[in-house]
PDB file of N, CA and C in Angstrom:
ATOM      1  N   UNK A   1     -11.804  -5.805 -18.547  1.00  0.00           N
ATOM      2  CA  UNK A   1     -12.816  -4.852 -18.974  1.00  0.00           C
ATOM      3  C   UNK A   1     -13.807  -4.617 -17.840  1.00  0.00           C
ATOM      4  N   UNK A   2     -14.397  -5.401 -17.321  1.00  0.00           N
ATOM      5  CA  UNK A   2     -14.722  -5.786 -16.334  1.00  0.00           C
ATOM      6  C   UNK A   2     -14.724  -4.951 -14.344  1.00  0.00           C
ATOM      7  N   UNK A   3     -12.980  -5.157 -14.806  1.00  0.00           N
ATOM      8  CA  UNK A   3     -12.709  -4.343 -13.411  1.00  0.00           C
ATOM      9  C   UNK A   3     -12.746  -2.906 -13.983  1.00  0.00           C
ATOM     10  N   UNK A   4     -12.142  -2.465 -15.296  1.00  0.00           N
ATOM     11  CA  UNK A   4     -12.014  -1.035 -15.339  1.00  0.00           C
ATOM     12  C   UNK A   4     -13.412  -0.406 -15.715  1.00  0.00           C
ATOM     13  N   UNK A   5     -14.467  -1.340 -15.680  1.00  0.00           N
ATOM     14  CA  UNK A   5     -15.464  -0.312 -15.940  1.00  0.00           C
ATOM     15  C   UNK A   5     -15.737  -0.152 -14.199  1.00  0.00           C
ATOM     16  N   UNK A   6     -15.831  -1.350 -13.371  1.00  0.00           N
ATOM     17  CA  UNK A   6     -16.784  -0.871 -11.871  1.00  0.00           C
ATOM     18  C   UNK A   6     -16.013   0.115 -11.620  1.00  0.00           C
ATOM     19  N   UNK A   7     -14.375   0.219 -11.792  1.00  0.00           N
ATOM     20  CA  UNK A   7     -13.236   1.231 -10.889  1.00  0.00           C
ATOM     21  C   UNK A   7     -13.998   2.737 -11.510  1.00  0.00           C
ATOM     22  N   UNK A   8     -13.932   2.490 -12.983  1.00  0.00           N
ATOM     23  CA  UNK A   8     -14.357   3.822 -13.013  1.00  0.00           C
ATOM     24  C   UNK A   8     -16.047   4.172 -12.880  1.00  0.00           C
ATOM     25  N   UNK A   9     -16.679   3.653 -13.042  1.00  0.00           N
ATOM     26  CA  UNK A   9     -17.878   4.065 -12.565  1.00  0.00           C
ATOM     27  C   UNK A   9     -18.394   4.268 -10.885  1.00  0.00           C
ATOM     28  N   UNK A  10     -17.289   3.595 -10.143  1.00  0.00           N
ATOM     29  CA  UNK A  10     -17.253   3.815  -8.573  1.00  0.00           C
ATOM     30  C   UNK A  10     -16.625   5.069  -8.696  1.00  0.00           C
ATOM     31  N   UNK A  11     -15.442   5.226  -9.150  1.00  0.00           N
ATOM     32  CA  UNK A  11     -14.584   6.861  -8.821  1.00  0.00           C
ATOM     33  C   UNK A  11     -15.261   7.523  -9.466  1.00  0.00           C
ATOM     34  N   UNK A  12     -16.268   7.915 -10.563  1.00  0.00           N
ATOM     35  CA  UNK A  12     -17.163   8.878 -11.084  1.00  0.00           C
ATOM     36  C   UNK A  12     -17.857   9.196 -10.252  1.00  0.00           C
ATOM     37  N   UNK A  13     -18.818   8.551  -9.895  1.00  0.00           N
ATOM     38  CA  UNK A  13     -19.878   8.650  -8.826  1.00  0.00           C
ATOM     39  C   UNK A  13     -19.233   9.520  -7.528  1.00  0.00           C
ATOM     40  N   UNK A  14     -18.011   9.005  -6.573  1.00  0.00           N
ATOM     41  CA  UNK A  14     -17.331   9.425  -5.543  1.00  0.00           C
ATOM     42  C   UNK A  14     -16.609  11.103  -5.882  1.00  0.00           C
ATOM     43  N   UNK A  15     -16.540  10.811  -6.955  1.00  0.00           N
ATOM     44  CA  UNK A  15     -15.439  12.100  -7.621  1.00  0.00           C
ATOM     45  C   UNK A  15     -16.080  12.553  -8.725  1.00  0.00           C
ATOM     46  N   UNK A  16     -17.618  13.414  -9.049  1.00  0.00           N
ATOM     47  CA  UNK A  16     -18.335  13.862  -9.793  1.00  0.00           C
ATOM     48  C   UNK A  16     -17.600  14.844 -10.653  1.00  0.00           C
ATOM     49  N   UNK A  17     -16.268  15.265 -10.778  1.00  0.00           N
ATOM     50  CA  UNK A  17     -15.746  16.160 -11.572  1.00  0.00           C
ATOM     51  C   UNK A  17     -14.903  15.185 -12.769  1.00  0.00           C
ATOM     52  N   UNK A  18     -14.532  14.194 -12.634  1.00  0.00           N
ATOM     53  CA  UNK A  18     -14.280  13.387 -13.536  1.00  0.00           C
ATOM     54  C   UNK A  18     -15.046  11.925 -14.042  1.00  0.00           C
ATOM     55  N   UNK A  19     -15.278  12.205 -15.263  1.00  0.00           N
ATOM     56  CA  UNK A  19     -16.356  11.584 -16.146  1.00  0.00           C
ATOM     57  C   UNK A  19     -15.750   9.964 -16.250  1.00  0.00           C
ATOM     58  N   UNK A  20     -16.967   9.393 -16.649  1.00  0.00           N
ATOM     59  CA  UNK A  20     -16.790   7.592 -16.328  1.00  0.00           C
ATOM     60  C   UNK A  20     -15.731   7.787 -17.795  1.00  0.00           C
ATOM     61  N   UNK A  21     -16.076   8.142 -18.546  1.00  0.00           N
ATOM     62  CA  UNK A  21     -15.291   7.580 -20.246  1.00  0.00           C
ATOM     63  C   UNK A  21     -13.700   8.386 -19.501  1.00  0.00           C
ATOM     64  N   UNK A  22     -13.126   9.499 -19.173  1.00  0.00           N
ATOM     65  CA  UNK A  22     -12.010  10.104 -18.376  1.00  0.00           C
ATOM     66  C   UNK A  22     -11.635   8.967 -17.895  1.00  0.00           C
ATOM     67  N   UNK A  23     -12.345   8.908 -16.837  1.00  0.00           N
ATOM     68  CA  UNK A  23     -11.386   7.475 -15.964  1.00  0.00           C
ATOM     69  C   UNK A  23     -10.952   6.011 -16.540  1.00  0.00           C
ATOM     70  N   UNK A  24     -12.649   5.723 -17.913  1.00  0.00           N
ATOM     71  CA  UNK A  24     -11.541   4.592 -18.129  1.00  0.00           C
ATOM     72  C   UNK A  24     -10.224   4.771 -19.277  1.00  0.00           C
ATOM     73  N   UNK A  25     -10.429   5.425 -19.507  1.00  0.00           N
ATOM     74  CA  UNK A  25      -9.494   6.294 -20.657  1.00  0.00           C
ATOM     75  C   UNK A  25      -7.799   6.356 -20.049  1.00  0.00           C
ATOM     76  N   UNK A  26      -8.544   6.927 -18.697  1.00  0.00           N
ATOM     77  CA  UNK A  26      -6.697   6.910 -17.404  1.00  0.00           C
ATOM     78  C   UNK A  26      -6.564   5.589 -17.421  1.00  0.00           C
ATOM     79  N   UNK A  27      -7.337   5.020 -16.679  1.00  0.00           N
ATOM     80  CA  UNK A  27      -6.935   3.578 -16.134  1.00  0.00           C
ATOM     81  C   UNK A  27      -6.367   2.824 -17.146  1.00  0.00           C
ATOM     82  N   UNK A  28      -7.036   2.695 -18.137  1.00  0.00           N
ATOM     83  CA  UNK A  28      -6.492   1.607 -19.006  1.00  0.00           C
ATOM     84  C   UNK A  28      -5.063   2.546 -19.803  1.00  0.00           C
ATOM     85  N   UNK A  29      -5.075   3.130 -19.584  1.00  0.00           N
ATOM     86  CA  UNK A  29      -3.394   3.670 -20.106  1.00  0.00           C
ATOM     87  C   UNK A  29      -2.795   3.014 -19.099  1.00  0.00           C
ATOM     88  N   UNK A  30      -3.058   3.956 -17.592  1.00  0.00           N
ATOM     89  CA  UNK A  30      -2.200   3.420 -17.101  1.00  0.00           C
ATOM     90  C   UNK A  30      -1.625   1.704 -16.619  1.00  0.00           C
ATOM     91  N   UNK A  31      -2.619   0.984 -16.749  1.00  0.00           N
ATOM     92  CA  UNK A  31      -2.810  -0.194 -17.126  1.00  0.00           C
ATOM     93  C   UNK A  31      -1.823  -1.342 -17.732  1.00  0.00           C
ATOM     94  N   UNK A  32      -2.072  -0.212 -19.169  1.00  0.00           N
ATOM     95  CA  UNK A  32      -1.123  -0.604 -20.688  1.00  0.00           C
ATOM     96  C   UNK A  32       0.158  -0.401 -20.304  1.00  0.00           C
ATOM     97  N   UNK A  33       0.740   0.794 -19.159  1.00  0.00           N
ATOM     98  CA  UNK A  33       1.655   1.440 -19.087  1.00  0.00           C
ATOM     99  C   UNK A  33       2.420   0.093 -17.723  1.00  0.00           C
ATOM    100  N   UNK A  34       1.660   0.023 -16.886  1.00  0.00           N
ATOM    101  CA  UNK A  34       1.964  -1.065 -16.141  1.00  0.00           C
ATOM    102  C   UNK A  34       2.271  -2.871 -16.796  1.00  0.00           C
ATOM    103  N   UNK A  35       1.547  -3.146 -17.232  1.00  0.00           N
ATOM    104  CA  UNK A  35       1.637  -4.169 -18.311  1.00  0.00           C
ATOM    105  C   UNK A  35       3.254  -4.274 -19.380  1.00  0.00           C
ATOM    106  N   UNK A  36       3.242  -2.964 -19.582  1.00  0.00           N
ATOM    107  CA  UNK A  36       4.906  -3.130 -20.716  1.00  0.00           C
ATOM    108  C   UNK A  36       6.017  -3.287 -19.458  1.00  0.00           C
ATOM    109  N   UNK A  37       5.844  -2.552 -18.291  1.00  0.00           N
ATOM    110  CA  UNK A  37       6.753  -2.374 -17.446  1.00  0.00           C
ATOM    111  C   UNK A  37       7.697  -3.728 -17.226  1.00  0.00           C
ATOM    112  N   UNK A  38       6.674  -5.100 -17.030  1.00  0.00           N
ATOM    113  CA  UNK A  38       7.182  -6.487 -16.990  1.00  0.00           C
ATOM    114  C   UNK A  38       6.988  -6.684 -15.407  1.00  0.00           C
ATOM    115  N   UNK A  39       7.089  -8.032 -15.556  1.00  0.00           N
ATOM    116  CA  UNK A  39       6.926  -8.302 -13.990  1.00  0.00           C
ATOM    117  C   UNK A  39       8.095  -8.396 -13.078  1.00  0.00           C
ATOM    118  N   UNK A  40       9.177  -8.645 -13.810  1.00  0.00           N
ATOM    119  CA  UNK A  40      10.217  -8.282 -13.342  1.00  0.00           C
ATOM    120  C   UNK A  40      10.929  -7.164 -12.413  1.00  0.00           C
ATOM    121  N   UNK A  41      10.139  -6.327 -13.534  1.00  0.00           N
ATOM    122  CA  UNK A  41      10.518  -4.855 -12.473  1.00  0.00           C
ATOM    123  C   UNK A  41       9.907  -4.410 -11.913  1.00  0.00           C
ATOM    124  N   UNK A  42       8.430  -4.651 -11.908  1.00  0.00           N
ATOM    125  CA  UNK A  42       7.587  -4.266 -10.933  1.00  0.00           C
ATOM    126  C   UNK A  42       7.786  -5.214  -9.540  1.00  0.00           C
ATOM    127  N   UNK A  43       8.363  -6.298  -9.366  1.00  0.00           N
ATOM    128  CA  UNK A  43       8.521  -6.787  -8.268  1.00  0.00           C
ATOM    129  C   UNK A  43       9.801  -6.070  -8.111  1.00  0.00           C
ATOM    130  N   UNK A  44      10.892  -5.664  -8.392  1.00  0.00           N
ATOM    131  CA  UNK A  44      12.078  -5.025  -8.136  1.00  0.00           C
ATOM    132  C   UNK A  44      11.975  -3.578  -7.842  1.00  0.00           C
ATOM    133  N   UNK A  45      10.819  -2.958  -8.225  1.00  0.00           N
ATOM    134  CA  UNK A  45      10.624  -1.901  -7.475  1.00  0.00           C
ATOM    135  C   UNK A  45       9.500  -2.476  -6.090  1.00  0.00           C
ATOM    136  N   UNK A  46       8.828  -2.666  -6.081  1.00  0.00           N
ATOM    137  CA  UNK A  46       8.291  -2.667  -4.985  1.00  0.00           C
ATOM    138  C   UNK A  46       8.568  -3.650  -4.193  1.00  0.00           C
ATOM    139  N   UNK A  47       9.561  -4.282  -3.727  1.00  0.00           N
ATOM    140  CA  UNK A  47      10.374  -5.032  -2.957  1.00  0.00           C
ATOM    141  C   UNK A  47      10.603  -4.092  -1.701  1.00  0.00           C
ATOM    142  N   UNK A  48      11.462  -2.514  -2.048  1.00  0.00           N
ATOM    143  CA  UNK A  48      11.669  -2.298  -0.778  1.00  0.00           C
ATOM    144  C   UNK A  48      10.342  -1.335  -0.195  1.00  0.00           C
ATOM    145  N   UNK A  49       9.590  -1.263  -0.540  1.00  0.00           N
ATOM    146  CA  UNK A  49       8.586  -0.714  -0.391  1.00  0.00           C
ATOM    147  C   UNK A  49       7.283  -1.521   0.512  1.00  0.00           C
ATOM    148  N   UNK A  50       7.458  -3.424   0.262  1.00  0.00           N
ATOM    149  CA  UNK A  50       6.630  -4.412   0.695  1.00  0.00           C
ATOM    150  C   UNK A  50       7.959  -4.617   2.378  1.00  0.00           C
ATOM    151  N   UNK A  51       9.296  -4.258   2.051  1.00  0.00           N
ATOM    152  CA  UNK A  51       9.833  -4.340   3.555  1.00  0.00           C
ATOM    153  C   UNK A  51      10.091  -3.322   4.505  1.00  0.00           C
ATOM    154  N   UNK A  52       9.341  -2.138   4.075  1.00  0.00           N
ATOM    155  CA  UNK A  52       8.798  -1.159   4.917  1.00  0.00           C
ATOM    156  C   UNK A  52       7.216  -1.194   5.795  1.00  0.00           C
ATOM    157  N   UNK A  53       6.552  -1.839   4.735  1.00  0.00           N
ATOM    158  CA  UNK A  53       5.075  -2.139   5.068  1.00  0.00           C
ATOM    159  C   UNK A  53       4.852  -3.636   5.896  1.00  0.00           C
ATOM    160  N   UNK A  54       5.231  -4.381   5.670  1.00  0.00           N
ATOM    161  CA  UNK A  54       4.952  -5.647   5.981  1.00  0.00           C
ATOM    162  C   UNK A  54       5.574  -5.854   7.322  1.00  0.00           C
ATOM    163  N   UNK A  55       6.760  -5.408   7.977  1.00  0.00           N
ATOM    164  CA  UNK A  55       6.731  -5.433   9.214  1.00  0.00           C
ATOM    165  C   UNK A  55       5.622  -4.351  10.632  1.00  0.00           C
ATOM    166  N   UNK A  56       5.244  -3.092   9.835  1.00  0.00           N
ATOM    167  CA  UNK A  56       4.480  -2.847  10.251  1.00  0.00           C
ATOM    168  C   UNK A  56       2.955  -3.682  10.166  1.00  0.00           C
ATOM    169  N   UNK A  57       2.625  -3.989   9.602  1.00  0.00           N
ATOM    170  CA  UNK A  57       1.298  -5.084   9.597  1.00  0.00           C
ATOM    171  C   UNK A  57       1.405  -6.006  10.178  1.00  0.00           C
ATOM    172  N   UNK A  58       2.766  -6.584  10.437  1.00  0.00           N
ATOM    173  CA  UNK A  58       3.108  -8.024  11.291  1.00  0.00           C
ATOM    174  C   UNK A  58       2.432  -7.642  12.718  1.00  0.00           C
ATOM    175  N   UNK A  59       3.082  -6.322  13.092  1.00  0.00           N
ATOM    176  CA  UNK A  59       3.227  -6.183  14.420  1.00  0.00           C
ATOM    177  C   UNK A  59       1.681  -5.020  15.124  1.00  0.00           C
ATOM    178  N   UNK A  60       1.185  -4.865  13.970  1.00  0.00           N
ATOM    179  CA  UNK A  60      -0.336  -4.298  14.346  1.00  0.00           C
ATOM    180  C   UNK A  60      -1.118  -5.941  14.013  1.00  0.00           C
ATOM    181  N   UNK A  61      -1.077  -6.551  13.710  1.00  0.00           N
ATOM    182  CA  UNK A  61      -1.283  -8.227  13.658  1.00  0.00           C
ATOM    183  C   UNK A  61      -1.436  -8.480  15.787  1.00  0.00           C
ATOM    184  N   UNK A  62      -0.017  -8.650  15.636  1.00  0.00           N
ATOM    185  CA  UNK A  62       0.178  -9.159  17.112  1.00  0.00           C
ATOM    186  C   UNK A  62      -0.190  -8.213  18.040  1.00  0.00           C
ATOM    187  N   UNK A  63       0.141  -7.018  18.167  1.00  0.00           N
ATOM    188  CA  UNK A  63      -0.661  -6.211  19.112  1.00  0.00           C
ATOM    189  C   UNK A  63      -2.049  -6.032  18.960  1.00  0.00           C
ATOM    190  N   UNK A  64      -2.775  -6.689  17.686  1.00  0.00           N
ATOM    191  CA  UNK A  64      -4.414  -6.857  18.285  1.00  0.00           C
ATOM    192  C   UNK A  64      -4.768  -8.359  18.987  1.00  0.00           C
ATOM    193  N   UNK A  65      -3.937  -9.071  18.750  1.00  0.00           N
ATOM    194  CA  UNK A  65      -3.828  -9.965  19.465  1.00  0.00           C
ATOM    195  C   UNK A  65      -3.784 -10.174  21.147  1.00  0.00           C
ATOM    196  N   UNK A  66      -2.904  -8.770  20.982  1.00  0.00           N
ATOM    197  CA  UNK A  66      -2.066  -8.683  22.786  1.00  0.00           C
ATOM    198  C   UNK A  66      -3.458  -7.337  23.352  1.00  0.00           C
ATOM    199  N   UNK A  67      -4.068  -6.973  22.238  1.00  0.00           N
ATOM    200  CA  UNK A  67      -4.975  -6.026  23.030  1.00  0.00           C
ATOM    201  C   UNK A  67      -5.320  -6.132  24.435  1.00  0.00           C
ATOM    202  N   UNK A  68      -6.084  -7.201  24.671  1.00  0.00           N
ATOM    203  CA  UNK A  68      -6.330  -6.943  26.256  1.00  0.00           C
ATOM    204  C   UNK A  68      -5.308  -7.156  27.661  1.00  0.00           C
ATOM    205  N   UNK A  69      -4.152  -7.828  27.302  1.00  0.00           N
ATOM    206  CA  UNK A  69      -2.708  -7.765  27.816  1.00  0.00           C
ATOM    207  C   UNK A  69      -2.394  -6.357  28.227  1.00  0.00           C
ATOM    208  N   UNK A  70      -2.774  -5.040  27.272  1.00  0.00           N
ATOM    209  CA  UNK A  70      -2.030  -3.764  27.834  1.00  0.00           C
ATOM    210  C   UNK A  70      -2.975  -3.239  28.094  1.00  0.00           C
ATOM    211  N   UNK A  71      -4.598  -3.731  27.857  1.00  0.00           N
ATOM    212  CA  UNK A  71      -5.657  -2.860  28.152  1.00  0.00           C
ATOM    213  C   UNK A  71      -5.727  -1.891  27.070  1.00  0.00           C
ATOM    214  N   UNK A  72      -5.148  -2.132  25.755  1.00  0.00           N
ATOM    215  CA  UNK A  72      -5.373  -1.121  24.451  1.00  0.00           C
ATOM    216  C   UNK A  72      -4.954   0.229  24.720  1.00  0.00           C
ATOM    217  N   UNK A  73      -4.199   0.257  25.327  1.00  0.00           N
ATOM    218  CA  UNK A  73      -3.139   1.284  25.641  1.00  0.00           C
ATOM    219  C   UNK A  73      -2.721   2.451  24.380  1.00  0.00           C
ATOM    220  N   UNK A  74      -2.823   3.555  24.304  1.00  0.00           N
ATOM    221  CA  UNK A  74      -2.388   4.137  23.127  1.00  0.00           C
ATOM    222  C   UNK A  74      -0.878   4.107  22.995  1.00  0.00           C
ATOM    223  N   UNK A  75      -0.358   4.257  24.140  1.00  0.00           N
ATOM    224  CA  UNK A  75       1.502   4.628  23.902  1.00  0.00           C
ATOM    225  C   UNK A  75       1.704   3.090  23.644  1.00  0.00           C
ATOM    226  N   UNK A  76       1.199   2.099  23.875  1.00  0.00           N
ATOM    227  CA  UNK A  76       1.942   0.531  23.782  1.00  0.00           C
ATOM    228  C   UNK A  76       2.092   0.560  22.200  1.00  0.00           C
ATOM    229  N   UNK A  77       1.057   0.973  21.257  1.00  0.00           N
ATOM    230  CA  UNK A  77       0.892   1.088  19.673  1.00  0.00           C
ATOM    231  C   UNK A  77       1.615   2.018  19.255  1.00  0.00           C
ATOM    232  N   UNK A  78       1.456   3.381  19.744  1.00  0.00           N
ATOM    233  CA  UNK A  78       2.617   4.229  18.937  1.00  0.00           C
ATOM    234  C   UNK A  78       4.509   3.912  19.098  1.00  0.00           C
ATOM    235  N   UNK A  79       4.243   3.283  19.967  1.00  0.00           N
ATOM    236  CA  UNK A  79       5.663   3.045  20.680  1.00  0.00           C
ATOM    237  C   UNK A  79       6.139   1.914  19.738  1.00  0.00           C
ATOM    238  N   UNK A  80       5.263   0.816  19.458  1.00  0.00           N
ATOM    239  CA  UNK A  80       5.345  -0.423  19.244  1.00  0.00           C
ATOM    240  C   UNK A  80       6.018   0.011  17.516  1.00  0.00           C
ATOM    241  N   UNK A  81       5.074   0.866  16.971  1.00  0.00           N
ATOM    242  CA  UNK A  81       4.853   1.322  15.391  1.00  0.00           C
ATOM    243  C   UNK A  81       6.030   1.883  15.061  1.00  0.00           C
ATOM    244  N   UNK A  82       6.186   3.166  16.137  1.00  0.00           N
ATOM    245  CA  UNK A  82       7.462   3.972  16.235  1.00  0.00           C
ATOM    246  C   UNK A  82       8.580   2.961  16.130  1.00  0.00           C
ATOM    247  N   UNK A  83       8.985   2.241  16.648  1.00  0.00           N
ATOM    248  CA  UNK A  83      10.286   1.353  16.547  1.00  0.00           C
ATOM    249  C   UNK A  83      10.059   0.740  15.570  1.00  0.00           C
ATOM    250  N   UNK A  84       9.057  -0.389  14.855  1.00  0.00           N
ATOM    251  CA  UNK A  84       9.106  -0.917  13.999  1.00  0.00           C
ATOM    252  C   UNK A  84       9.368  -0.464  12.793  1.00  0.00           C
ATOM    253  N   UNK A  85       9.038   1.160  12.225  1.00  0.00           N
ATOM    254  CA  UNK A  85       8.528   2.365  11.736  1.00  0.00           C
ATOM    255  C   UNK A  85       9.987   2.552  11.271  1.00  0.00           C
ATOM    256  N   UNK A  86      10.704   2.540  12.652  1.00  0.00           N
ATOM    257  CA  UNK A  86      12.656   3.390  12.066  1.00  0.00           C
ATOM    258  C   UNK A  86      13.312   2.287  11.874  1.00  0.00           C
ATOM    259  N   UNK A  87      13.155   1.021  11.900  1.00  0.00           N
ATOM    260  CA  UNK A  87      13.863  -0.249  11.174  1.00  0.00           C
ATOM    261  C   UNK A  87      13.609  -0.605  10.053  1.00  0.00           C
ATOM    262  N   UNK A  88      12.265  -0.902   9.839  1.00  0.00           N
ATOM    263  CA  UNK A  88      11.576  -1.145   8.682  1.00  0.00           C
ATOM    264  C   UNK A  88      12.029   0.006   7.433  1.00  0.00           C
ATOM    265  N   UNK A  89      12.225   1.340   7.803  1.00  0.00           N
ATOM    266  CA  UNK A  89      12.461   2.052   7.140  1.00  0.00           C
ATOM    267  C   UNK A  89      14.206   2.459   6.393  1.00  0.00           C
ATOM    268  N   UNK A  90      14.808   1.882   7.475  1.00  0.00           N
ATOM    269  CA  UNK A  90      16.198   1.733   7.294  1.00  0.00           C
ATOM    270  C   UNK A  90      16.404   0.651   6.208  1.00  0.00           C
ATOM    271  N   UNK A  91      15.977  -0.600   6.584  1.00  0.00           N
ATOM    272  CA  UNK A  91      15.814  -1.646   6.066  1.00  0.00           C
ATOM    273  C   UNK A  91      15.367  -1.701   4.856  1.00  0.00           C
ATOM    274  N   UNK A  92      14.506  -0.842   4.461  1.00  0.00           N
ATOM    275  CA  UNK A  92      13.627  -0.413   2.761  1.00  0.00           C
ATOM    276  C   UNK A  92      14.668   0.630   2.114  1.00  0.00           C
ATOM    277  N   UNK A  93      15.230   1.119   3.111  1.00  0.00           N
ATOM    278  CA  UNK A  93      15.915   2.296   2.356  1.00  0.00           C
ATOM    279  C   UNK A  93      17.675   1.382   1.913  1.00  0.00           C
ATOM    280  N   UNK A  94      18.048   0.499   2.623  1.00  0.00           N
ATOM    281  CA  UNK A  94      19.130  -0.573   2.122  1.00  0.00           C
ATOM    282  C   UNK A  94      18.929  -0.946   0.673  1.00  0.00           C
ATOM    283  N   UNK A  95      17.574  -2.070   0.717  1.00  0.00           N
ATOM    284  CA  UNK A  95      17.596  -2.931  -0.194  1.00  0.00           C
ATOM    285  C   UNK A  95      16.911  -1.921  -1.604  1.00  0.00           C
ATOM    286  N   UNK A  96      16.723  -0.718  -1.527  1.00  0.00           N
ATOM    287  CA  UNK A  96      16.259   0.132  -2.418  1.00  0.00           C
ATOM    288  C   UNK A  96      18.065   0.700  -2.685  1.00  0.00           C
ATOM    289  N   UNK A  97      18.809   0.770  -1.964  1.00  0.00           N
ATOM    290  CA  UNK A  97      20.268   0.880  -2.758  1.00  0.00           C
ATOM    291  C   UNK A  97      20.573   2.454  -2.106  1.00  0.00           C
ATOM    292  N   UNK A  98      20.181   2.925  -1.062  1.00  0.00           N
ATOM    293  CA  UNK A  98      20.341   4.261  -0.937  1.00  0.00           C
ATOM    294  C   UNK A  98      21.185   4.058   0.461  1.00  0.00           C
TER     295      UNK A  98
END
């Protein structure tokens, strides 16, 4: 109760066209709607979705690490992202069954 009142009284305020009682009205559906889903399948959908993301975060991890190594180079990051970017994505698009 708690979280869905700050969420919606923060997104009211930010987003003045939709009313605090609107938002908690969404949220907690969608909520209810998340809740029946089970936990089961919510980790089975977002499985390949956490191995698209999570190698990119690994490796913006280590390249702030390596920052002063390339001198914060812009092409060392897009380059770095770019490759990680078309594996990671192959790789999400496998274990998602496609």
């Amino acid at each position: 109760v708690g979280l869905l009142s700050s969420c919606a009284s923060y997104f009211s305020k930010i987003s003045p066209k939709f009313s605090y009682r609107t938002l908690v009205i969404v949220m907690s559906g969608f909520s209810a709607v998340i809740a029946n889903v089970g936990l089961t399948k919510l980790i089975s959908l977002s499985i390949p979705v956490f191995i698209i993301i999570y190698p990119l975060a690994i490796t913006l991890v280590v390249l702030s690490f390596l920052h002063d190594y390339f001198n914060g180079k812009q092409a060392v990051y897009i380059g770095a992202l770019v490759g990680t970017s078309l594996v990671s994505i192959v790789d999400g698009l496998k274990t998602a069954g496609f």
